[in-house]
C-alpha atoms as a PDB file:
ATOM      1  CA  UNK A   1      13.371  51.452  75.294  1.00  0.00           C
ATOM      2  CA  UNK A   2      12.744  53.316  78.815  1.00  0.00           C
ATOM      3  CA  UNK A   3       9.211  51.727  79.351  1.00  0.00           C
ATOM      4  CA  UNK A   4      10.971  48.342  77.963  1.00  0.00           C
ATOM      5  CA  UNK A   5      14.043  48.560  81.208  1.00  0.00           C
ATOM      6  CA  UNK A   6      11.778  49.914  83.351  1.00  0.00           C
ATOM      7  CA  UNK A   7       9.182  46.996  83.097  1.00  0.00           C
ATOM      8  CA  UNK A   8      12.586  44.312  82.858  1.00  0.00           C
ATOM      9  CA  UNK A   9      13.221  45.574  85.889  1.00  0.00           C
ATOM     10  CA  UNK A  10       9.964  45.606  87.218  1.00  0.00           C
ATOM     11  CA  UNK A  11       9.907  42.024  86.503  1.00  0.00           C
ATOM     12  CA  UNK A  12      12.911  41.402  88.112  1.00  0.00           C
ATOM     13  CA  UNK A  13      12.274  42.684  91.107  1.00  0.00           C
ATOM     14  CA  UNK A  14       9.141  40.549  91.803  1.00  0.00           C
ATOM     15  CA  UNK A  15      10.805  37.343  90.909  1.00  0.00           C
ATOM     16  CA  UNK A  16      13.415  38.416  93.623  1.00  0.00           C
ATOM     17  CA  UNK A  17      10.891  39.029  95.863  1.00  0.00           C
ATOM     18  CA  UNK A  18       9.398  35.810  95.293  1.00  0.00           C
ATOM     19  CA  UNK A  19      12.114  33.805  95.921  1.00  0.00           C
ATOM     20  CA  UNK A  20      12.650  35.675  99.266  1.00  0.00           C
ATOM     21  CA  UNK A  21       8.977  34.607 100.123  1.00  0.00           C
ATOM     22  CA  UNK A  22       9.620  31.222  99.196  1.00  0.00           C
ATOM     23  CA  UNK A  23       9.878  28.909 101.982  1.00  0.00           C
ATOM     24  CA  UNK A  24      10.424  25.080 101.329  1.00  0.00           C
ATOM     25  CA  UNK A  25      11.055  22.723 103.721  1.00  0.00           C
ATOM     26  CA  UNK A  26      14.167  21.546 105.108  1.00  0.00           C
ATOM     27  CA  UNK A  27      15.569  18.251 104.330  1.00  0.00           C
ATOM     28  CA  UNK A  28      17.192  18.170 107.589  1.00  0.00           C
ATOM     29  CA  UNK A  29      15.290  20.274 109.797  1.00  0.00           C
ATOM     30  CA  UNK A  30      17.487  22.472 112.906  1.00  0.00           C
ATOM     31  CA  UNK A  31      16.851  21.101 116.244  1.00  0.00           C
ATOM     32  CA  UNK A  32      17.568  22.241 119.919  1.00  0.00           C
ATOM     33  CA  UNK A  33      17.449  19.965 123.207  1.00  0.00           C
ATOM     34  CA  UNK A  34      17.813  22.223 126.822  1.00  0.00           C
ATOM     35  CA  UNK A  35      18.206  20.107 129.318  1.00  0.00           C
ATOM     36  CA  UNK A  36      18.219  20.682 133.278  1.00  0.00           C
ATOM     37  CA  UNK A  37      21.060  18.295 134.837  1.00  0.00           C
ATOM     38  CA  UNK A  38      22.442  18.803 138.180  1.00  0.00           C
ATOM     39  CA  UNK A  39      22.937  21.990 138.588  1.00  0.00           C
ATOM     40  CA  UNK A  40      22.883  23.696 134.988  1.00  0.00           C
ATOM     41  CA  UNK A  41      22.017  22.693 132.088  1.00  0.00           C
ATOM     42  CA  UNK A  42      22.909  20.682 128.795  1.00  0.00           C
ATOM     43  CA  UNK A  43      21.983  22.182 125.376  1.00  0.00           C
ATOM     44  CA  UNK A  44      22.331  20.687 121.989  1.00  0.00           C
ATOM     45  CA  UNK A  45      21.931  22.030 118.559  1.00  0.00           C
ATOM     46  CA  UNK A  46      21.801  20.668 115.438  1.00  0.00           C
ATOM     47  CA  UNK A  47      20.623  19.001 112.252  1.00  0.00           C
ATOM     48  CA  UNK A  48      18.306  16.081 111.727  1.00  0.00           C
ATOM     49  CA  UNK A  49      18.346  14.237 108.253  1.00  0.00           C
ATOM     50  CA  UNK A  50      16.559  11.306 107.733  1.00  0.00           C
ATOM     51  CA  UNK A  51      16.891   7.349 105.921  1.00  0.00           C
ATOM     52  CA  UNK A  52      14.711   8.479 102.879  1.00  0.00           C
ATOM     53  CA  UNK A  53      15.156   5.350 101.396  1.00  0.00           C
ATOM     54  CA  UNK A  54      19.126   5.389 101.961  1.00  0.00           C
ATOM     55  CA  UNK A  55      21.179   2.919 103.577  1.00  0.00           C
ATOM     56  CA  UNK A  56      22.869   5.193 106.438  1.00  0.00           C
ATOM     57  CA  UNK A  57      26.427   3.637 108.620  1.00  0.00           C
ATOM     58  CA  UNK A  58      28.649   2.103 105.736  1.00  0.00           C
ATOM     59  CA  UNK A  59      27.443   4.132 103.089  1.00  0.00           C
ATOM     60  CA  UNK A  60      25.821   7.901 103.230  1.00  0.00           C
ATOM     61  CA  UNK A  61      27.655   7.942 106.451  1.00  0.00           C
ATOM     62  CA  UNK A  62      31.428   6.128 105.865  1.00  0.00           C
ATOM     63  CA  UNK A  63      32.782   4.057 108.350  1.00  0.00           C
ATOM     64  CA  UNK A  64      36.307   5.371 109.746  1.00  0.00           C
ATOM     65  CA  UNK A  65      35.607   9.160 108.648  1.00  0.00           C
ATOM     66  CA  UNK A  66      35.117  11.853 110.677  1.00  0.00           C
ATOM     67  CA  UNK A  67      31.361  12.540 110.790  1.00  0.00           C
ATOM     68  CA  UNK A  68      29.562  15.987 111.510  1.00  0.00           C
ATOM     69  CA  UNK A  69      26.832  13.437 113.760  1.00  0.00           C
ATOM     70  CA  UNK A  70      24.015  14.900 112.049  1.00  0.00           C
ATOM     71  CA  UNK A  71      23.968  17.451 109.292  1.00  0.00           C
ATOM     72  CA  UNK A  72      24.433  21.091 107.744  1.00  0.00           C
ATOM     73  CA  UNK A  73      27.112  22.932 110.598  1.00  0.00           C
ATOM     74  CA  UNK A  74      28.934  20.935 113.376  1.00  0.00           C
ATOM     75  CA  UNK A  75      26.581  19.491 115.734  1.00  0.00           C
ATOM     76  CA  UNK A  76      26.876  22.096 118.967  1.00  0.00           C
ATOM     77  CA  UNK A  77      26.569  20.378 122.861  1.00  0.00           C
ATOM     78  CA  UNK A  78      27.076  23.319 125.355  1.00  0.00           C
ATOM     79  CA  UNK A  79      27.935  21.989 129.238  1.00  0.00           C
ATOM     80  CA  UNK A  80      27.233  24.273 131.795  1.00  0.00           C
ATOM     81  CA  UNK A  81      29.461  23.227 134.445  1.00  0.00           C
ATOM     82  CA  UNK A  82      31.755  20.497 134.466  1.00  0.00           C
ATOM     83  CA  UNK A  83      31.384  17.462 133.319  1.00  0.00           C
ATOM     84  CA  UNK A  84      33.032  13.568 133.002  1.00  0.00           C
ATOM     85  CA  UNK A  85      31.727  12.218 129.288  1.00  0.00           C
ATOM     86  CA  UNK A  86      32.903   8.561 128.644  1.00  0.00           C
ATOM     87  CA  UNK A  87      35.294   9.349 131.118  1.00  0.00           C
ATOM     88  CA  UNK A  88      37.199  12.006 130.538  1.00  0.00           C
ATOM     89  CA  UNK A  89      36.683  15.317 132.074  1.00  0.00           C
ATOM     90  CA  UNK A  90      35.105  18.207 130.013  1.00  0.00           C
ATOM     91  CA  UNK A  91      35.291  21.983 130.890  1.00  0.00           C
ATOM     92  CA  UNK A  92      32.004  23.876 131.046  1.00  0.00           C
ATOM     93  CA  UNK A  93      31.549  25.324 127.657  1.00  0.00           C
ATOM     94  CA  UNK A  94      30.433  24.970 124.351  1.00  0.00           C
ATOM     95  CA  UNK A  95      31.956  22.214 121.799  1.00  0.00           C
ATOM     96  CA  UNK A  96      31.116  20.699 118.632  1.00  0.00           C
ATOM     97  CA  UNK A  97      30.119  16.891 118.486  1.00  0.00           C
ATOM     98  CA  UNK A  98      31.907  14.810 115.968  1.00  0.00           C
ATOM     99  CA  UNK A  99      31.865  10.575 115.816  1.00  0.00           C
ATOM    100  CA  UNK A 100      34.085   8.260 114.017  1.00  0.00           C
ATOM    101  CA  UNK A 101      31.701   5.236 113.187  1.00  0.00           C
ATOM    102  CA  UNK A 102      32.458   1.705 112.255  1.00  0.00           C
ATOM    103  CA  UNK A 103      30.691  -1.129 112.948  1.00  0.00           C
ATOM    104  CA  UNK A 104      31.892  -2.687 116.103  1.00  0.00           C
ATOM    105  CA  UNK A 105      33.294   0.227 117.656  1.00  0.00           C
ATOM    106  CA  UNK A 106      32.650   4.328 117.524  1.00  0.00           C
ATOM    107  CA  UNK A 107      34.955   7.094 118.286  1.00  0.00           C
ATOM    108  CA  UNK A 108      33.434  10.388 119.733  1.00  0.00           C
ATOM    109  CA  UNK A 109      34.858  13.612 119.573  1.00  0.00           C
ATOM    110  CA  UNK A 110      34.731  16.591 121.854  1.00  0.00           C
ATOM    111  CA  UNK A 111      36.025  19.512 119.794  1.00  0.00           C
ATOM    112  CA  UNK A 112      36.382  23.058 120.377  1.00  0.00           C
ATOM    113  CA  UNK A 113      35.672  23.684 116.369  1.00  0.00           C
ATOM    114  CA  UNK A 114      31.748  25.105 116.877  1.00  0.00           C
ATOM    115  CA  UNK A 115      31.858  27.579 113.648  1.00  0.00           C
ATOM    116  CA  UNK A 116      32.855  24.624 111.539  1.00  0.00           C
ATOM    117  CA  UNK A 117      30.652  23.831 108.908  1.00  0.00           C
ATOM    118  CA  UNK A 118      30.225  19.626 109.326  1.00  0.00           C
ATOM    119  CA  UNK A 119      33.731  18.113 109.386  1.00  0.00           C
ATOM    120  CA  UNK A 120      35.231  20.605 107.330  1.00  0.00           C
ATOM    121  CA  UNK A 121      37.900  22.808 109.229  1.00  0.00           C
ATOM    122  CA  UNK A 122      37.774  19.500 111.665  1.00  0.00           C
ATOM    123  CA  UNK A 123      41.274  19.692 113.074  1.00  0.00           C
ATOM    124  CA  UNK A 124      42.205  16.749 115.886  1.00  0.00           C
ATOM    125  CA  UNK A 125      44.699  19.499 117.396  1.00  0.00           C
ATOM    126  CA  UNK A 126      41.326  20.834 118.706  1.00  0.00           C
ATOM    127  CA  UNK A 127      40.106  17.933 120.180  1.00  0.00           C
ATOM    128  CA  UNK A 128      39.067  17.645 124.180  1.00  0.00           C
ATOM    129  CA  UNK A 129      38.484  14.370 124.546  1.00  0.00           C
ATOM    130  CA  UNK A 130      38.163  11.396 122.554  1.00  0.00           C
ATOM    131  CA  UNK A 131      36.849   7.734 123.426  1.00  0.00           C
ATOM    132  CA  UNK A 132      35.340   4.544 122.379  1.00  0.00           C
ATOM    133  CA  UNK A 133      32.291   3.585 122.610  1.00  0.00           C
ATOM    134  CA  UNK A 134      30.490   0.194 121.603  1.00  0.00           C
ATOM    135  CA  UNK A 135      27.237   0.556 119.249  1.00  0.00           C
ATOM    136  CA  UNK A 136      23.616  -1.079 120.159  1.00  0.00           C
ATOM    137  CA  UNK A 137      21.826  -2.949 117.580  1.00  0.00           C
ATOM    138  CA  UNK A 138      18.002  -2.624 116.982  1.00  0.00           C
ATOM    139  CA  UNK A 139      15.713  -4.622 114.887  1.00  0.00           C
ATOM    140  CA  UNK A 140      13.455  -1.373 114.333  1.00  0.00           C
ATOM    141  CA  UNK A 141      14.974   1.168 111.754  1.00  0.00           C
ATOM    142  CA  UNK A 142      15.011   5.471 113.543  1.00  0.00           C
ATOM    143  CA  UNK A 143      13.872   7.010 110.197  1.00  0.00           C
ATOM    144  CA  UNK A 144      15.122  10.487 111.463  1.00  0.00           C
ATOM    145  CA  UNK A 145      18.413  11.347 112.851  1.00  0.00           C
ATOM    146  CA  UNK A 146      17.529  12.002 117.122  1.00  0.00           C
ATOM    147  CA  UNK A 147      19.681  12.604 119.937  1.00  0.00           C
ATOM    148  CA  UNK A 148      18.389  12.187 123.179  1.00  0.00           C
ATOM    149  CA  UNK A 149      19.221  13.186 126.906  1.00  0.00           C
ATOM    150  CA  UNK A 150      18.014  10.005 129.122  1.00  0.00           C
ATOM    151  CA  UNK A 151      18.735   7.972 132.423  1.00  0.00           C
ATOM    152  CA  UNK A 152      19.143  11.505 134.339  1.00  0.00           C
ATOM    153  CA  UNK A 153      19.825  11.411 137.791  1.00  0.00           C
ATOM    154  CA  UNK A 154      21.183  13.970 140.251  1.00  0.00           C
ATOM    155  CA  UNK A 155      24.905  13.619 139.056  1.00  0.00           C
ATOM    156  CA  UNK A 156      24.786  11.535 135.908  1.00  0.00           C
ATOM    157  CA  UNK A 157      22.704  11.350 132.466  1.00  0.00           C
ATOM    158  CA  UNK A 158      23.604   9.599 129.215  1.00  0.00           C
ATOM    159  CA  UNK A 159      23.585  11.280 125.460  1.00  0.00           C
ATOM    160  CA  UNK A 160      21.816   9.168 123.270  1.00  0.00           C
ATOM    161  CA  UNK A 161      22.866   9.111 119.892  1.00  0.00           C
ATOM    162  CA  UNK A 162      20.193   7.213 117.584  1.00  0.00           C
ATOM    163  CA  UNK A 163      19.654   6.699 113.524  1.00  0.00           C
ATOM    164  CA  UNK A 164      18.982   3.606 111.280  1.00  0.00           C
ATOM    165  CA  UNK A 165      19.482   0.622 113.565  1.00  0.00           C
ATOM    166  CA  UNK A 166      22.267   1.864 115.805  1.00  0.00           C
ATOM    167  CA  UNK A 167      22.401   3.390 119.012  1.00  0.00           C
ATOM    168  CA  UNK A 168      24.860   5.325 120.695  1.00  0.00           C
ATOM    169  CA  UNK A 169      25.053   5.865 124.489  1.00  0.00           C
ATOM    170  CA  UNK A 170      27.394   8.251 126.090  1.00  0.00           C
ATOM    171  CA  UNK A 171      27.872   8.640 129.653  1.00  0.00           C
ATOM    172  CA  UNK A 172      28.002  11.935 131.015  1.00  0.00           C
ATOM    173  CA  UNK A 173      28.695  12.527 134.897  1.00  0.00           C
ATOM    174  CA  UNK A 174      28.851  15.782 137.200  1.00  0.00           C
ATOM    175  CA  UNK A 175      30.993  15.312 139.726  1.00  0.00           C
ATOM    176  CA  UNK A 176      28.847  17.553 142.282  1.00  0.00           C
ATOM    177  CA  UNK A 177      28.419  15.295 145.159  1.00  0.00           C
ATOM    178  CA  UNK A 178      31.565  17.284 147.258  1.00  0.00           C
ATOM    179  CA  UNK A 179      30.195  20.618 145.848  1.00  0.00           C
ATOM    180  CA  UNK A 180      27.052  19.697 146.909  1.00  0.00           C
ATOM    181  CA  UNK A 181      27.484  18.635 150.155  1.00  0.00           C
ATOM    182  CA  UNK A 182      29.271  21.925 151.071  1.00  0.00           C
ATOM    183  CA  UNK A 183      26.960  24.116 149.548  1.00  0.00           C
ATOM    184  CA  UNK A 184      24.365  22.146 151.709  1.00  0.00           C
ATOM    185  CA  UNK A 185      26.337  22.535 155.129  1.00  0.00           C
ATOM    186  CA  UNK A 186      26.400  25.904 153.868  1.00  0.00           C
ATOM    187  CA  UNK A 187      23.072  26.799 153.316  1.00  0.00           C
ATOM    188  CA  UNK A 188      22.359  24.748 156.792  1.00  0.00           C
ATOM    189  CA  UNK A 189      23.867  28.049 158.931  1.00  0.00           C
ATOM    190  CA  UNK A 190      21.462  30.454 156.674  1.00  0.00           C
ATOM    191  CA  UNK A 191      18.548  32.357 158.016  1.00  0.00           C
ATOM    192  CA  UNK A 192      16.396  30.419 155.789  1.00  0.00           C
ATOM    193  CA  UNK A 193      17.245  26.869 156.194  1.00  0.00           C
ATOM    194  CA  UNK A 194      16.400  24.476 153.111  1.00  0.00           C
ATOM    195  CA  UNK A 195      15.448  21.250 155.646  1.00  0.00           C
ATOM    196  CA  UNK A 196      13.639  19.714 153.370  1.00  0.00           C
ATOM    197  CA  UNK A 197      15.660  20.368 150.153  1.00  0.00           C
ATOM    198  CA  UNK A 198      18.569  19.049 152.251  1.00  0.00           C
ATOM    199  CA  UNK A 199      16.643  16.306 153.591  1.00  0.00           C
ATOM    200  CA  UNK A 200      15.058  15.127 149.913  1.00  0.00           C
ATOM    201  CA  UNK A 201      18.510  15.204 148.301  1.00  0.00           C
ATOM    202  CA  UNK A 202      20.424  12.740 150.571  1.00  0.00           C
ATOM    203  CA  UNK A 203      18.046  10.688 150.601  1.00  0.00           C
ATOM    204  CA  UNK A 204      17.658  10.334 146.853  1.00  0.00           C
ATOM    205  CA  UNK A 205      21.344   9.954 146.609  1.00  0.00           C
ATOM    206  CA  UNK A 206      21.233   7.166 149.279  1.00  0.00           C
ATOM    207  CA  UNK A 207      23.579   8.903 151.343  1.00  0.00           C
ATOM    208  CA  UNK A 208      23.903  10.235 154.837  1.00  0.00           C
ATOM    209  CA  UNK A 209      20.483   9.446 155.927  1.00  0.00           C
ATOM    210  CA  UNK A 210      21.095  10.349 159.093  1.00  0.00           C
ATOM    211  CA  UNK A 211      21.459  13.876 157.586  1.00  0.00           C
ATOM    212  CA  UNK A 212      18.365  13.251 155.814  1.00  0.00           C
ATOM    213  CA  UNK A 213      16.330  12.360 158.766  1.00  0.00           C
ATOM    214  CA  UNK A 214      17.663  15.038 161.075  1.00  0.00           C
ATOM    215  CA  UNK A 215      17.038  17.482 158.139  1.00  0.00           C
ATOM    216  CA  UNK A 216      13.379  16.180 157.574  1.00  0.00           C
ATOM    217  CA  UNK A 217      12.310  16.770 161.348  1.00  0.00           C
ATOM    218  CA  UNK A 218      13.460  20.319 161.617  1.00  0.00           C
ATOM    219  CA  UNK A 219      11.621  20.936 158.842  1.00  0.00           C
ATOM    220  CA  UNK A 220       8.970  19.773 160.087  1.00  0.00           C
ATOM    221  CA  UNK A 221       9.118  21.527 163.514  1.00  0.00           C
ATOM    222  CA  UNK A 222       8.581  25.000 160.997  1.00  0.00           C
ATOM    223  CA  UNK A 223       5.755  23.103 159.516  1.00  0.00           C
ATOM    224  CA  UNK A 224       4.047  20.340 160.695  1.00  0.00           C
ATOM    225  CA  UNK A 225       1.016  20.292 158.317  1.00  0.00           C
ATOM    226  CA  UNK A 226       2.765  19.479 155.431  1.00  0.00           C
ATOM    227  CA  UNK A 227       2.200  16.038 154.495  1.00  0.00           C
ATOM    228  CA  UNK A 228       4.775  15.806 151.332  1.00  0.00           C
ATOM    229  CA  UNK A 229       7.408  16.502 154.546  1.00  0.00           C
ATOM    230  CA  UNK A 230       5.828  13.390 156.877  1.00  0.00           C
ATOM    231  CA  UNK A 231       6.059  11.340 153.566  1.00  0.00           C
ATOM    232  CA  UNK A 232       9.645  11.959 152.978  1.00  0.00           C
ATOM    233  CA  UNK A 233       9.973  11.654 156.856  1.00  0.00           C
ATOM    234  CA  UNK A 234       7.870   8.077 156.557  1.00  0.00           C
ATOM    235  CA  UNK A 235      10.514   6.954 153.568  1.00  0.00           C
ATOM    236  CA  UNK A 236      13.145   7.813 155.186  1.00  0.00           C
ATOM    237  CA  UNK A 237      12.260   5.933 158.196  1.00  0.00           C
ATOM    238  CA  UNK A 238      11.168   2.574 156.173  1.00  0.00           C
ATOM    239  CA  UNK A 239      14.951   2.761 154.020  1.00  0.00           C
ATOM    240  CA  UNK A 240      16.928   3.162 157.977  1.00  0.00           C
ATOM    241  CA  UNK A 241      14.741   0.181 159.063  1.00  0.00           C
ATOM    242  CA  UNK A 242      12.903   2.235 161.673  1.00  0.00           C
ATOM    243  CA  UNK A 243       9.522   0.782 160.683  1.00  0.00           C
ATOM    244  CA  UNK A 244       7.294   2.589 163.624  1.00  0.00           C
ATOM    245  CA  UNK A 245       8.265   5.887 162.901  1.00  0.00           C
ATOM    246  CA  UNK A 246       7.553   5.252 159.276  1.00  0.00           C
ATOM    247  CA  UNK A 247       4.214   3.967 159.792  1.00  0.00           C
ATOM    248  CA  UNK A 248       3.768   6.988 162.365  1.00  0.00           C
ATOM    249  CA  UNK A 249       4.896   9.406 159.773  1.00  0.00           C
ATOM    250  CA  UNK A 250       2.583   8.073 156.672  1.00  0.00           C
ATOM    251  CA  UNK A 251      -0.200   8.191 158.531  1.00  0.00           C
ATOM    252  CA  UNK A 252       0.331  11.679 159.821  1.00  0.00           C
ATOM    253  CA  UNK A 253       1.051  12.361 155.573  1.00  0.00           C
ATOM    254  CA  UNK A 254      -2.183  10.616 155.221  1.00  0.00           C
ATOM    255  CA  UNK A 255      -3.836  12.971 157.764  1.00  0.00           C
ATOM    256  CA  UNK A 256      -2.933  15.861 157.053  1.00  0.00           C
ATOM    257  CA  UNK A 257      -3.037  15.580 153.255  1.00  0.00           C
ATOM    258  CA  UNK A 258      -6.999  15.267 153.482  1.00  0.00           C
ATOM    259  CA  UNK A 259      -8.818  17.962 152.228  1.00  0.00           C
ATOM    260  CA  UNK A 260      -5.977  18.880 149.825  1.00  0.00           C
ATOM    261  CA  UNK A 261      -6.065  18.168 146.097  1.00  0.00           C
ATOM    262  CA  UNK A 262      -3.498  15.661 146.775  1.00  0.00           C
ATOM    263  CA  UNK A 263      -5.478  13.817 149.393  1.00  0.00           C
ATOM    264  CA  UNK A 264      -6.235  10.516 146.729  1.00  0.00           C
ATOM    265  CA  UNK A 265      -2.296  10.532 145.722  1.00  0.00           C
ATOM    266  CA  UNK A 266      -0.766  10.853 149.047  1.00  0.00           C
ATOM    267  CA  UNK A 267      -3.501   8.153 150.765  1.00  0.00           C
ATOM    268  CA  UNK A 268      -2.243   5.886 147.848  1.00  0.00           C
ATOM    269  CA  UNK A 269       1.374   6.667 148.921  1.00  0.00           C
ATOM    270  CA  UNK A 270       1.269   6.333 152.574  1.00  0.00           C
ATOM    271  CA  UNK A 271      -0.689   3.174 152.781  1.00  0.00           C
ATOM    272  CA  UNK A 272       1.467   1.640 150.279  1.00  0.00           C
ATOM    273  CA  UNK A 273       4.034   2.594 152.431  1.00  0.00           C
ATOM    274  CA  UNK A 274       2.191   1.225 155.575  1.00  0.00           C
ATOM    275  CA  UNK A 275       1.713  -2.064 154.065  1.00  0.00           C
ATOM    276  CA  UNK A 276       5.488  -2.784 153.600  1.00  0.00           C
ATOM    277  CA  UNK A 277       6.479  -1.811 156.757  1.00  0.00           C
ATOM    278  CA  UNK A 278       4.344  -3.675 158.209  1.00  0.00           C
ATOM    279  CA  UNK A 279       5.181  -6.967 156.283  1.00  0.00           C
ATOM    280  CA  UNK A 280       8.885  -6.065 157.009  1.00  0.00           C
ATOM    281  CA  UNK A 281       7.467  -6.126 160.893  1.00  0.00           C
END
C-alpha cells in the first residue's frame, strides 16, 4: 500500500508538472503599443481576438453594450502628459478604454477602472470623458482585432480603432504649443543654445518663421559646415518667399554635404529645392 501512494503520487506530480510546461497558444494574444507623441509618450495594452469565422459588431460584440474594446482585462491607454481626446481634456495617467458600438454612431469611454476585468466592475461614476464618434466602413474585412497610433504630428495624433469592417478614429491633441514656446524662449538664454532645434520646430509648425530663420542663422554662425542646417536655412527661405537666399542656402547644403554619406540625399534635396525657387522666380 506504501509503494502503491507513493507511486500515485509520483504520478501525480508529473502530470502537474506537465500541465505547468504546457504552453498553448492564446486565442487572443496580449499586445503593447509605446508611442513617442509630443513630448511623452502614449502606451496601450491589451488583447487582440480575431473574426475566426464569427460575425463581430451586432453579434459577438452587441450593439449598445458596454464593450471591453478588445478582450481578456480592460483595454489599458496610459497618457503621459495631458491630453484633448475627441475633445475633452484628459489628465496624464493611466485609464481603461471602453466603447459603446452601434452602427451609425460609437460611444468611447475614458475610465479610471484599469484592474477591471473587461466590462465587469465597469461603473459610469468612473468615467473621464465620454463622446461620439462616427464609424468608417471598409469593403476589406481586419481579421484580428488592431489598434493603431497614426496621423502624428507635433501636437496631435489619432487612435485608431480597427476590426471586421469598421474603423474607429479618435482624435487625440496636446495642447503644448504655449508650453512649448516658453520652454523654447527658455532654453534660448542657456549656455547651450538649441538654434537649430528651435529653428526646425517653428518651422514645422508653420509658425513664427521669423523665429525660425533667426534661429537657423545663429546656428549656423557655431557651425557653418553643416549642410542639414543650410537646408533647413534654404526651406525656410523658399516658405518666407525669399527665393535668393534659398537658392544661396541649398547650394551651400549641396556643398558642403559632399564627401559625406549623405552627399546623394542632400544633392537630391537641394536641387529640388533650387528648381522651385527658381520657377517661383
Amino acid at each position: 500500500m506504501k509503494y502503491l501512494s507513493l507511486l500515485t503520487a509520483a504520478l501525480l506530480l508529473n502530470v502537474a508538472v506537465q500541465a505547468q510546461e504546457l504552453k498553448l497558444p492564446a486565442m487572443s494574444p496580449g499586445a503593447k503599443i509605446s508611442q513617442d507623441f509630443s513630448t511623452s509618450n502614449i502606451e496601450i495594452t491589451y488583447s487582440r481576438p480575431s473574426m475566426r469565422g464569427r460575425k463581430i459588431f451586432g453579434d459577438l460584440v452587441p450593439y449598445g453594450e458596454v464593450w471591453r474594446t478588445g478582450a481578456n482585462s480592460a483595454t489599458k491607454i496610459k497618457f503621459g502628459e495631458d491630453v484633448t481626446v475627441g475633445g475633452q481634456v484628459v489628465k496624464a495617467g493611466e485609464y481603461a478604454l471602453y466603447t459603446i458600438p452601434s452602427q451609425t454612431e460609437w460611444t468611447v469611454i475614458i475610465n479610471k477602472g484599469t484592474g477591471n476585468w473587461g466590462n465587469a466592475g465597469y461603473d459610469v461614476a468612473s468615467d473621464v470623458a465620454r463622446f461620439k464618434i462616427t464609424p468608417k466602413m471598409s469593403d476589406k474585412n481586419v481579421q484580428t482585432f488592431t489598434i493603431n497610433i497614426g496621423n502624428i504630428t507635433f501636437n496631435s495624433c489619432n487612435l485608431e480603432l480597427m476590426w471586421e469592417k469598421t474603423k474607429i478614429v479618435i482624435p487625440i491633441k496636446a495642447n503644448n504649443e504655449e508650453r512649448l514656446n516658453a520652454n523654447i524662449d527658455k532654453a534660448i538664454n542657456h549656455p547651450t543654445v538649441p538654434y537649430f532645434s528651435a529653428a526646425n520646430y517653428y518651422f514645422e509648425t508653420n509658425q513664427s518663421l521669423d523665429k525660425a530663420y533667426e534661429y537657423v542663422n545663429k546656428a549656423l554662425e557655431t557651425n557653418d559646415k553643416a549642410f542639414y542646417m543650410w537646408n533647413l536655412k534654404a526651406r525656410i527661405a523658399q516658405k518666407m518667399g525669399k527665393n535668393a537666399e534659398g537658392i544661396a542656402a541649398a547650394e551651400k547644403s549641396i556643398e558642403t554635404a559632399k564627401g559625406s554619406a549623405f552627399e546623394s540625399e542632400y544633392a537630391h534635396k537641394g536641387n529640388k529645392l533650387i528648381a522651385e525657387m527658381k520657377k517661383r522666380d
